[in-house]
N, C-alpha and C. Protein backbone atom coordinates (compact mmCIF):
# COMPACT_ATOMS: atom_id res chain seq x y z
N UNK A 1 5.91 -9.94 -44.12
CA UNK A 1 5.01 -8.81 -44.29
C UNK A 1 5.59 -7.89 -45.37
N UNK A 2 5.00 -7.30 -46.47
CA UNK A 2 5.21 -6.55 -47.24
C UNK A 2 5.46 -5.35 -46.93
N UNK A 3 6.56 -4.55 -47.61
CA UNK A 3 6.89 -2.84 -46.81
C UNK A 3 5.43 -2.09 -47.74
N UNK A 4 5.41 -0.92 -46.71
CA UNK A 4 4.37 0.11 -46.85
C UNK A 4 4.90 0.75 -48.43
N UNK A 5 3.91 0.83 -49.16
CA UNK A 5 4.62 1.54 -50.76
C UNK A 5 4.21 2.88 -50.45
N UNK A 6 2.91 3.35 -49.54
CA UNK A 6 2.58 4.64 -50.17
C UNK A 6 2.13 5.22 -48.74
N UNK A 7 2.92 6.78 -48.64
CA UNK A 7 2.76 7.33 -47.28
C UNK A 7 2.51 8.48 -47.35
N UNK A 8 1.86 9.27 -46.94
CA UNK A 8 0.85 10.29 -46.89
C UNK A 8 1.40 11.41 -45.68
N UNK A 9 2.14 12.66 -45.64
CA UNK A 9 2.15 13.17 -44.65
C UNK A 9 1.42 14.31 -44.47
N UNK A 10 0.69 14.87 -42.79
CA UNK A 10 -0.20 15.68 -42.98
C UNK A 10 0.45 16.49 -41.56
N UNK A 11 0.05 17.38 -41.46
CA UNK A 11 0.18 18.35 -40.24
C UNK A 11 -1.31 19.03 -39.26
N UNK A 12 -1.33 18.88 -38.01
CA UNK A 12 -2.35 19.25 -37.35
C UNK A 12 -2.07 20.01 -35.93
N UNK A 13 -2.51 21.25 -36.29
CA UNK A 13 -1.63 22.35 -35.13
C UNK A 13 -2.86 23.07 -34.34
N UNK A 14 -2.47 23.11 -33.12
CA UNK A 14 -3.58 23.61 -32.00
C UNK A 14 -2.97 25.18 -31.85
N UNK A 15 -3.69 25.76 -31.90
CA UNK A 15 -3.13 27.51 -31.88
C UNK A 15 -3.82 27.86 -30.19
N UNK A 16 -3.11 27.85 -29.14
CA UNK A 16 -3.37 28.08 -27.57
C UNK A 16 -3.09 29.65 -27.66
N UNK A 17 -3.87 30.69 -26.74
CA UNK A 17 -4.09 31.33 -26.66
C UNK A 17 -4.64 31.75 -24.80
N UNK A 18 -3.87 31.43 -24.02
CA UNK A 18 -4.16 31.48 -22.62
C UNK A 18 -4.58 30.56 -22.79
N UNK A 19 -6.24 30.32 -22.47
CA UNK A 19 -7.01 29.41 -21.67
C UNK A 19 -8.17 29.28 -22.51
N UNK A 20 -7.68 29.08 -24.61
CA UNK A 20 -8.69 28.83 -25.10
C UNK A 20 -7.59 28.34 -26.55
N UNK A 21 -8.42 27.90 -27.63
CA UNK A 21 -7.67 27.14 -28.63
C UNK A 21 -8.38 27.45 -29.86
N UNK A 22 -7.87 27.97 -30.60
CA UNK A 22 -8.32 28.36 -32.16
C UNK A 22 -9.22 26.84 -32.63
N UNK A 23 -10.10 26.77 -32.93
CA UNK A 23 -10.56 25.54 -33.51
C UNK A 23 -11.34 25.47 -35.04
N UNK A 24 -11.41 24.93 -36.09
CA UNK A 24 -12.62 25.11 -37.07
C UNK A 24 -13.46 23.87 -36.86
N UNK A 25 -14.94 24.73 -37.45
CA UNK A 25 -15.90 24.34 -37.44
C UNK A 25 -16.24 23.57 -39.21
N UNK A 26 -16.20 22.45 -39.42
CA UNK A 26 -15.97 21.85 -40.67
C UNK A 26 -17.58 21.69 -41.04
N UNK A 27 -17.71 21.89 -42.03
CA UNK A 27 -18.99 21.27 -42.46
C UNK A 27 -19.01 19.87 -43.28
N UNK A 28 -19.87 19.44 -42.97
CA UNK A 28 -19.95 17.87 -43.69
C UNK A 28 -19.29 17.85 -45.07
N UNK A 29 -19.96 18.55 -46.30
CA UNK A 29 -19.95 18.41 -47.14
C UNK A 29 -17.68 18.65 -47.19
N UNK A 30 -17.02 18.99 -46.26
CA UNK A 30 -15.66 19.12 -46.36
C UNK A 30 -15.09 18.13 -45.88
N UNK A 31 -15.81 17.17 -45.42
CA UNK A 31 -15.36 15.66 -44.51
C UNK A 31 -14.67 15.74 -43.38
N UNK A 32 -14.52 14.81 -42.42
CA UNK A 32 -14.40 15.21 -40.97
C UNK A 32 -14.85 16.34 -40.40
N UNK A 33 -16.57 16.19 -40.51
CA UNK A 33 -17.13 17.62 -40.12
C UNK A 33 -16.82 17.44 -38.01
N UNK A 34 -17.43 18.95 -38.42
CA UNK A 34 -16.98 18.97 -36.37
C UNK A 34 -16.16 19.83 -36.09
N UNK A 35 -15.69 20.40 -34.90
CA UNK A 35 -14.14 20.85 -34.46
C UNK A 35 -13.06 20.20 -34.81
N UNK A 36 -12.11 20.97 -35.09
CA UNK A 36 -11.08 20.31 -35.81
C UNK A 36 -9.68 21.23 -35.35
N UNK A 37 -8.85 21.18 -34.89
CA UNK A 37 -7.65 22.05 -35.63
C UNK A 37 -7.44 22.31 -37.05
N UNK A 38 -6.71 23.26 -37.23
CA UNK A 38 -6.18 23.36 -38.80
C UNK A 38 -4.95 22.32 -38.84
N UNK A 39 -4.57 22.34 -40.15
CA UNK A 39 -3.92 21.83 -40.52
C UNK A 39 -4.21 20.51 -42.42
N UNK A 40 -3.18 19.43 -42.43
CA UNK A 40 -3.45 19.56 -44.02
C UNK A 40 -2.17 18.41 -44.41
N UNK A 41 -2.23 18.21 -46.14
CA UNK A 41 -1.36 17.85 -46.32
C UNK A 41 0.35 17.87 -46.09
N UNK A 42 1.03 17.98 -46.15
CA UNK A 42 2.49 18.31 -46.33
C UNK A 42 2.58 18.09 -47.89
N UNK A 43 3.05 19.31 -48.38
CA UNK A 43 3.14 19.09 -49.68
C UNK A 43 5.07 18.69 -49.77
N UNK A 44 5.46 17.94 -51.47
CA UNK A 44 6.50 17.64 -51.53
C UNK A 44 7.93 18.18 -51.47
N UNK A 45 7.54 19.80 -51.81
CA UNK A 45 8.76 20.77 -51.60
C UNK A 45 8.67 21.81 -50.72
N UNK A 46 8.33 21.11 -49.42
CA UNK A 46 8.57 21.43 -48.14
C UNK A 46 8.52 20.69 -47.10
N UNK A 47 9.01 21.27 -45.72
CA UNK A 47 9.48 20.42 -44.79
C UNK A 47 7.97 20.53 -44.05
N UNK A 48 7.83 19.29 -42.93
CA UNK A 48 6.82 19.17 -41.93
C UNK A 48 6.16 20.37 -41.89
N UNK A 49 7.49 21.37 -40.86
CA UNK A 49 7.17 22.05 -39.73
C UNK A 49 6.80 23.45 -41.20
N UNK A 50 7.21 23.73 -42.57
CA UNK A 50 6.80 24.75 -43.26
C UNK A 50 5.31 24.43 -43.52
N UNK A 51 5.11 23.06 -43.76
CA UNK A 51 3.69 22.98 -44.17
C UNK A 51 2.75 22.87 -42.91
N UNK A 52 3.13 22.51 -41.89
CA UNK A 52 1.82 23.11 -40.81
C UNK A 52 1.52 24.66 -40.84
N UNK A 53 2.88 25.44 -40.99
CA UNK A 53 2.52 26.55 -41.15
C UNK A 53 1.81 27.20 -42.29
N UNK A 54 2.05 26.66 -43.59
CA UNK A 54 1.46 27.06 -44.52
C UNK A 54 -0.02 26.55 -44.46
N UNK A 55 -0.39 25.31 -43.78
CA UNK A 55 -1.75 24.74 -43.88
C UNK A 55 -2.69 25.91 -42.55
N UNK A 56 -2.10 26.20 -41.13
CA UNK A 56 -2.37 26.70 -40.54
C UNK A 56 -2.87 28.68 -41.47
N UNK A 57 -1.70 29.23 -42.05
CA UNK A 57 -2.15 30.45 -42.67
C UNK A 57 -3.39 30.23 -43.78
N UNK A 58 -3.41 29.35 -44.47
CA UNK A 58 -4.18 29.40 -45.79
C UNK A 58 -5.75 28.85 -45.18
N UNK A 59 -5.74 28.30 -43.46
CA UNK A 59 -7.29 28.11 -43.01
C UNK A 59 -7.46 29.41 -41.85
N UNK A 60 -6.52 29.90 -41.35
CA UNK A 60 -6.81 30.60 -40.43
C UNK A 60 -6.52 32.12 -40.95
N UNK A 61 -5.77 32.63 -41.20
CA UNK A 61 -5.05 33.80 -42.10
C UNK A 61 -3.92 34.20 -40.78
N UNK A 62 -3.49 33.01 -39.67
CA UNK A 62 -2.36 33.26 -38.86
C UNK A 62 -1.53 32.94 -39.49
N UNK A 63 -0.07 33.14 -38.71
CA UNK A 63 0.87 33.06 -39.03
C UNK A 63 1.75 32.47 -37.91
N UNK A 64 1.49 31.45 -37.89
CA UNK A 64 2.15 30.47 -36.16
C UNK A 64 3.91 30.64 -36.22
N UNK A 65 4.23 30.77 -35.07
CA UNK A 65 5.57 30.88 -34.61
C UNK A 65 6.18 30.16 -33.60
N UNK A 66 7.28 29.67 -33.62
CA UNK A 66 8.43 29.43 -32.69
C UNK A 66 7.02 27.60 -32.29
N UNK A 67 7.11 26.82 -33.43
CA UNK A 67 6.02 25.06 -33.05
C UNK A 67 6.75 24.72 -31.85
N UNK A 68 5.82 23.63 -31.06
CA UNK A 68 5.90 23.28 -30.39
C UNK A 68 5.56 21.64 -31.01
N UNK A 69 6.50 20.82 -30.71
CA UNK A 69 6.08 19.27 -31.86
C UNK A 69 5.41 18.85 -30.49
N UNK A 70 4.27 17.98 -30.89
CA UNK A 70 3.70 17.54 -29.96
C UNK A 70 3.29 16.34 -29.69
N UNK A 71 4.05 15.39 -31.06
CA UNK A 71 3.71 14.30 -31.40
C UNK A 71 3.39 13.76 -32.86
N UNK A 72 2.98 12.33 -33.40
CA UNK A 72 3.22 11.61 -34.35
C UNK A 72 1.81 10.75 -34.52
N UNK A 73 0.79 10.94 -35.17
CA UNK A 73 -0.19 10.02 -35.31
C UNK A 73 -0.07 9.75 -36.28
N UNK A 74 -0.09 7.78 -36.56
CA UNK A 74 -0.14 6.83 -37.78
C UNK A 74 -1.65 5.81 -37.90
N UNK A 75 -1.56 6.21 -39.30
CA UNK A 75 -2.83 4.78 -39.51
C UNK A 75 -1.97 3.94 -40.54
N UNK A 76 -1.93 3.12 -40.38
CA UNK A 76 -1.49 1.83 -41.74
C UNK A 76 -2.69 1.10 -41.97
N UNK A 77 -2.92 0.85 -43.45
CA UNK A 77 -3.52 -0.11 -44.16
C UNK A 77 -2.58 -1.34 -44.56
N UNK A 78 -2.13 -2.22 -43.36
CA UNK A 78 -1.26 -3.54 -44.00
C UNK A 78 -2.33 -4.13 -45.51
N UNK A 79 -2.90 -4.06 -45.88
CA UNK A 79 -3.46 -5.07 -47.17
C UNK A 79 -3.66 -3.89 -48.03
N UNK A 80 -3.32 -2.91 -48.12
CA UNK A 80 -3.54 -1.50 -49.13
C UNK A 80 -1.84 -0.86 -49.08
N UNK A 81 -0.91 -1.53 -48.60
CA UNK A 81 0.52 -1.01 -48.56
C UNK A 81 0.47 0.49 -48.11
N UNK A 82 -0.22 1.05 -47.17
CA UNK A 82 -0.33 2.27 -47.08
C UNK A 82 -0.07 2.82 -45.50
N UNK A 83 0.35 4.47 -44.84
CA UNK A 83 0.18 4.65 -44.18
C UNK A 83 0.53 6.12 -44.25
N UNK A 84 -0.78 6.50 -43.28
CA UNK A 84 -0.81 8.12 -43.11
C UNK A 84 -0.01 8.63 -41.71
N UNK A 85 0.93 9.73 -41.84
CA UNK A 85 1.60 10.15 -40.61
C UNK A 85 1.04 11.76 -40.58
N UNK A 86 0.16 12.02 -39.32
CA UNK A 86 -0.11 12.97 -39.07
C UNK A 86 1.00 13.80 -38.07
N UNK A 87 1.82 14.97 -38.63
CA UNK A 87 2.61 15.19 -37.17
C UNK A 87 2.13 16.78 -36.44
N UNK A 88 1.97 16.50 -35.23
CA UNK A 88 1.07 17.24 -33.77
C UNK A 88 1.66 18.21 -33.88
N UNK A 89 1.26 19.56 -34.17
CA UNK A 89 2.37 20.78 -32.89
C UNK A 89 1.34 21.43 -32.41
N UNK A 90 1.78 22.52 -31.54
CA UNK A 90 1.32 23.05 -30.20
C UNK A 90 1.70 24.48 -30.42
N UNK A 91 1.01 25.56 -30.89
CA UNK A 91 1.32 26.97 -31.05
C UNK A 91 0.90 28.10 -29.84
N UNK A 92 1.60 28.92 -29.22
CA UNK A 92 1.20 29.63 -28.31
C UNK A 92 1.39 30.80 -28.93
N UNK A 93 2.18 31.31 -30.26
CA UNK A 93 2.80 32.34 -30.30
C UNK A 93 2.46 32.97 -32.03
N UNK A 94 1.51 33.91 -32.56
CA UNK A 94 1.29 33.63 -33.76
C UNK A 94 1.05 35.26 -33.83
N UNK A 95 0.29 36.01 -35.20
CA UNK A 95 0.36 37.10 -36.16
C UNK A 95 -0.55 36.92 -36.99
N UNK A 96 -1.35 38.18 -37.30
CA UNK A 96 -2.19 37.98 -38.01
C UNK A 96 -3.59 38.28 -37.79
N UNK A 97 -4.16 38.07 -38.68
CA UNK A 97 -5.71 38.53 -38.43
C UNK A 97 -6.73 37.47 -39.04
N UNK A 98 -7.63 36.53 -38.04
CA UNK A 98 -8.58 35.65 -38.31
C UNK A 98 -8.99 36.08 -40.30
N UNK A 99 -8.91 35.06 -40.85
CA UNK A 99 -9.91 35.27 -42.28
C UNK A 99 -11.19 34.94 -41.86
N UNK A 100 -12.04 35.95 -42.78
CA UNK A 100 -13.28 36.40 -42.53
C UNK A 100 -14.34 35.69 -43.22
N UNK A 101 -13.53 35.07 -44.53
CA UNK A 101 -14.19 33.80 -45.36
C UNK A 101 -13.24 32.89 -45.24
N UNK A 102 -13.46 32.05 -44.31
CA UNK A 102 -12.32 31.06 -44.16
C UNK A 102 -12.62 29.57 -45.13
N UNK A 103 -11.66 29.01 -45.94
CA UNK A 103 -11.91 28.12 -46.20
C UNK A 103 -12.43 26.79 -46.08
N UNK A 104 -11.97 26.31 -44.66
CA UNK A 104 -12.58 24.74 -44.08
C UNK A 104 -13.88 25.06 -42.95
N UNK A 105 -14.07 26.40 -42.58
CA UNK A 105 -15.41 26.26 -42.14
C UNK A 105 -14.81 27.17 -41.21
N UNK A 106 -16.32 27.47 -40.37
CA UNK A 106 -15.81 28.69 -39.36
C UNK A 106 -14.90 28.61 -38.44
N UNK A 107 -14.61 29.56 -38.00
CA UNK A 107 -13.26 30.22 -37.01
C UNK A 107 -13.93 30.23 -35.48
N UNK A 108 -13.55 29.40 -34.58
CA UNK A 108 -14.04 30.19 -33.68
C UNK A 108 -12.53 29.69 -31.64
N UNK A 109 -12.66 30.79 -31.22
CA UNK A 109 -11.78 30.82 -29.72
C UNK A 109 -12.54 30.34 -29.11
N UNK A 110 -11.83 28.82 -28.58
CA UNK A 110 -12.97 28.18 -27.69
C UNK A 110 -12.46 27.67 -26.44
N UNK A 111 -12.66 28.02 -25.29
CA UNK A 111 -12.30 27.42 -23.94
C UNK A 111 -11.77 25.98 -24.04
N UNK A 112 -10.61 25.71 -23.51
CA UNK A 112 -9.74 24.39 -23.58
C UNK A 112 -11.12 23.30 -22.62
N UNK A 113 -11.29 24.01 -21.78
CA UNK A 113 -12.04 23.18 -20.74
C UNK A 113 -13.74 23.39 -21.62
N UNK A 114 -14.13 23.99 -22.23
CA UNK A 114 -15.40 23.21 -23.19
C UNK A 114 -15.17 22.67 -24.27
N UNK A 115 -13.98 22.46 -25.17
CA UNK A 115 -13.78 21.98 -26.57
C UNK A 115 -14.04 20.89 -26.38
N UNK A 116 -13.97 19.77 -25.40
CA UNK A 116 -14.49 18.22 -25.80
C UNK A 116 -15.89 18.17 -25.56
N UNK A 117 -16.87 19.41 -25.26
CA UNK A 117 -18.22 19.16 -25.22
C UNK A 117 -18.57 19.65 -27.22
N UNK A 118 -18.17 20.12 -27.45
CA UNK A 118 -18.34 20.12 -29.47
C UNK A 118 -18.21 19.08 -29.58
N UNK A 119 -19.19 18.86 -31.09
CA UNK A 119 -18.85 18.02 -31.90
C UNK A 119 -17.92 17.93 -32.35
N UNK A 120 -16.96 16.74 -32.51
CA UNK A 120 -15.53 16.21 -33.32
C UNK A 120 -15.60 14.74 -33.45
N UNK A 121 -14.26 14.60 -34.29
CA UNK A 121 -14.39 13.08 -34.81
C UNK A 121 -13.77 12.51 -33.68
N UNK A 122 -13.71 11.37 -32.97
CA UNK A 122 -13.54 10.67 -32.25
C UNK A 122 -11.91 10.70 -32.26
N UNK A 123 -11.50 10.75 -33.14
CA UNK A 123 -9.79 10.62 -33.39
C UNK A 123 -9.36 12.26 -33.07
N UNK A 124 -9.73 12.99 -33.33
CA UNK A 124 -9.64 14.35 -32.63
C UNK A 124 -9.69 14.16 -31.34
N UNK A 125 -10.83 13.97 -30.60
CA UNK A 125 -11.06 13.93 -29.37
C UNK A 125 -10.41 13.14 -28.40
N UNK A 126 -9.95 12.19 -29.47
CA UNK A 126 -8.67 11.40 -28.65
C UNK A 126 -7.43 12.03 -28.40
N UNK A 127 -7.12 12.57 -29.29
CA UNK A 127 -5.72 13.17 -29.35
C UNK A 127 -5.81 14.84 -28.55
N UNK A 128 -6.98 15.54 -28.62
CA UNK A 128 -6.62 16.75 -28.05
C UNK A 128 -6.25 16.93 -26.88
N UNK A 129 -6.73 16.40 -25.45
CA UNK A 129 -6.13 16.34 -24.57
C UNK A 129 -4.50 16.38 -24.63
N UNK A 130 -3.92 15.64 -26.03
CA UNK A 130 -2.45 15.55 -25.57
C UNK A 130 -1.93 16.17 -25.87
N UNK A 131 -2.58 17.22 -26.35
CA UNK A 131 -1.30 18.34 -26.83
C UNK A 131 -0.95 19.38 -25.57
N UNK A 132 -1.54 19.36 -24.28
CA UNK A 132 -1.56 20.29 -23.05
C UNK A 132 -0.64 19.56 -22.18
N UNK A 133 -0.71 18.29 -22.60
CA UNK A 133 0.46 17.37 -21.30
C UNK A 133 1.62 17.38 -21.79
N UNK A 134 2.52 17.52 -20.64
CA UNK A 134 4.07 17.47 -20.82
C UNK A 134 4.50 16.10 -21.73
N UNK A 135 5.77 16.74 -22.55
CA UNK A 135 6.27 15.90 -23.58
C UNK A 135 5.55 15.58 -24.94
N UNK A 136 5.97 14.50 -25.26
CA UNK A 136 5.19 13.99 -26.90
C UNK A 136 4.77 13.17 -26.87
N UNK A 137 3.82 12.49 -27.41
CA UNK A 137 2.96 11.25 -27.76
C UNK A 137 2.74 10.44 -29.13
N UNK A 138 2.53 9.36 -29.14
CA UNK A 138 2.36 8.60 -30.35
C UNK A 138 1.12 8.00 -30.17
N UNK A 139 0.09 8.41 -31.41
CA UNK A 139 -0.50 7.30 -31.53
C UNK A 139 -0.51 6.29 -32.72
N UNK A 140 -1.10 4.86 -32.69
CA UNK A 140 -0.79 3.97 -33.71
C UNK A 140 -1.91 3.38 -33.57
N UNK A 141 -2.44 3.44 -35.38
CA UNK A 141 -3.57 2.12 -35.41
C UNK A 141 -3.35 1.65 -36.59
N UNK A 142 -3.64 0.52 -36.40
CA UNK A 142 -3.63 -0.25 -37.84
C UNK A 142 -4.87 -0.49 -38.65
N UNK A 143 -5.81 -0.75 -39.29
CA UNK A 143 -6.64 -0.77 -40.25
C UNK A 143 -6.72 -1.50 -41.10
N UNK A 144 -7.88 -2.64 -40.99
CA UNK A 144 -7.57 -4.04 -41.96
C UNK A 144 -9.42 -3.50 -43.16
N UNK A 145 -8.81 -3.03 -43.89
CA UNK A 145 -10.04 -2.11 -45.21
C UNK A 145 -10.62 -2.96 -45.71
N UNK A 146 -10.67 -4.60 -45.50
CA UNK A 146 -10.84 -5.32 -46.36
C UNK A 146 -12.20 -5.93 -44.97
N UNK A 147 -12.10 -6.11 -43.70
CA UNK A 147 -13.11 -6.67 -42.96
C UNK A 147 -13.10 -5.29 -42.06
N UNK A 148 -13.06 -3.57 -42.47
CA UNK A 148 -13.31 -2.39 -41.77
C UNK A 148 -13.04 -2.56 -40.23
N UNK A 149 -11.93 -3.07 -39.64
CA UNK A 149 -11.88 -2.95 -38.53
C UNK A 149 -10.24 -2.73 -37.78
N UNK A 150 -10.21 -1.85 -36.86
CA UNK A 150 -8.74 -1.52 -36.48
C UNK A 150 -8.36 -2.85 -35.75
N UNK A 151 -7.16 -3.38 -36.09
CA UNK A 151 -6.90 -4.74 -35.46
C UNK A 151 -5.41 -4.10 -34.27
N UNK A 152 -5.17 -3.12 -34.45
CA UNK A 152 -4.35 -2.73 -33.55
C UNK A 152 -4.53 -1.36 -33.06
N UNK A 153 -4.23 -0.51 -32.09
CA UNK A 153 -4.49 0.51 -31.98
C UNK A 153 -3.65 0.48 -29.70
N UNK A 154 -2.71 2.16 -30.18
CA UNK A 154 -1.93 2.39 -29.01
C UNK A 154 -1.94 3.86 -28.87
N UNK A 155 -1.84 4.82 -27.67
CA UNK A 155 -1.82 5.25 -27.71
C UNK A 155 -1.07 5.73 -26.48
N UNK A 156 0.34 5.98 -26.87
CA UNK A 156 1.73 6.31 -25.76
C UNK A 156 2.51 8.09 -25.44
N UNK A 157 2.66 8.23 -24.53
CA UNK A 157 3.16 9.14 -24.07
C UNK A 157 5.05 9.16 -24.02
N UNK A 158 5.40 9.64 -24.76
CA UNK A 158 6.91 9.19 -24.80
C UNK A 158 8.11 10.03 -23.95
């Protein structure tokens, strides 16, 4: 099997707030429309945990404190040498004041126990539950781009 040439890292952070979770509202035309957490690339001259925070301020206008890692989601393209690592945290503790023109779509505090009745992408909706359960999680899928279908796919509690 050929090694992965090209890897992609991104950050995706749940901002908890008692008994509700910062979420955006994406519009189509921004892709992965739906509820979403913030979050984003990792750019190259910074670490993980600076760029969730920087992706988290520049959609929300917070300022998250003291992460909580919450886990590791991968997709690989074995026949495209590729793979994306999304890494999870879990914020209870933040600063700041909601932006009022927010960039990826609206802002809104939404009850933990109604967020899986919104619209979201299926891979969201998989993963949000796990950011409330004890410890960290991995998920893994693989992705064959050439006949569009996941030929592997796990999803572990570690």
């Amino acid at each position: 099997m050929e090694s992965v040439h090209k890897i992609d890292l991104y950050t995706l952070c749940i901002i908890k707030d008692g008994d509700r979770v910062l979420l955006i509202n994406r519009p189509s035309n921004r892709g992965f429309p739906g509820y979403i957490g913030p979050g984003g690339k990792v750019e190259p001259y910074e670490s993980i945990s600076e760029g969730a925070v920087r992706e988290v301020y520049e959609e929300t206008g917070l300022i998250v404190k003291n992460l909580i890692y919450k886990g590791v989601t991968e997709w690989i393209d074995i026949k495209k040498n590729y793979r994306s690592m999304v890494f999870n945290y879990l914020a209870t503790e933040y600063e700041g004041e909601l932006l009022q023109n927010p960039p990826e779509g609206g802002l809104s505090w939404v009850p933990i126990k109604e967020a899986l009745n919104l619209p979201m992408q299926p891979w969201f909706k998989e993963r949000f539950p796990l950011f409330f359960q004890e410890g960290t999680f991995e998920i893994f899928s693989e992705w064959d781009s050439e006949e569009k279908i996941t030929t592997k796919h796990h999803v572990k509690n570690l």
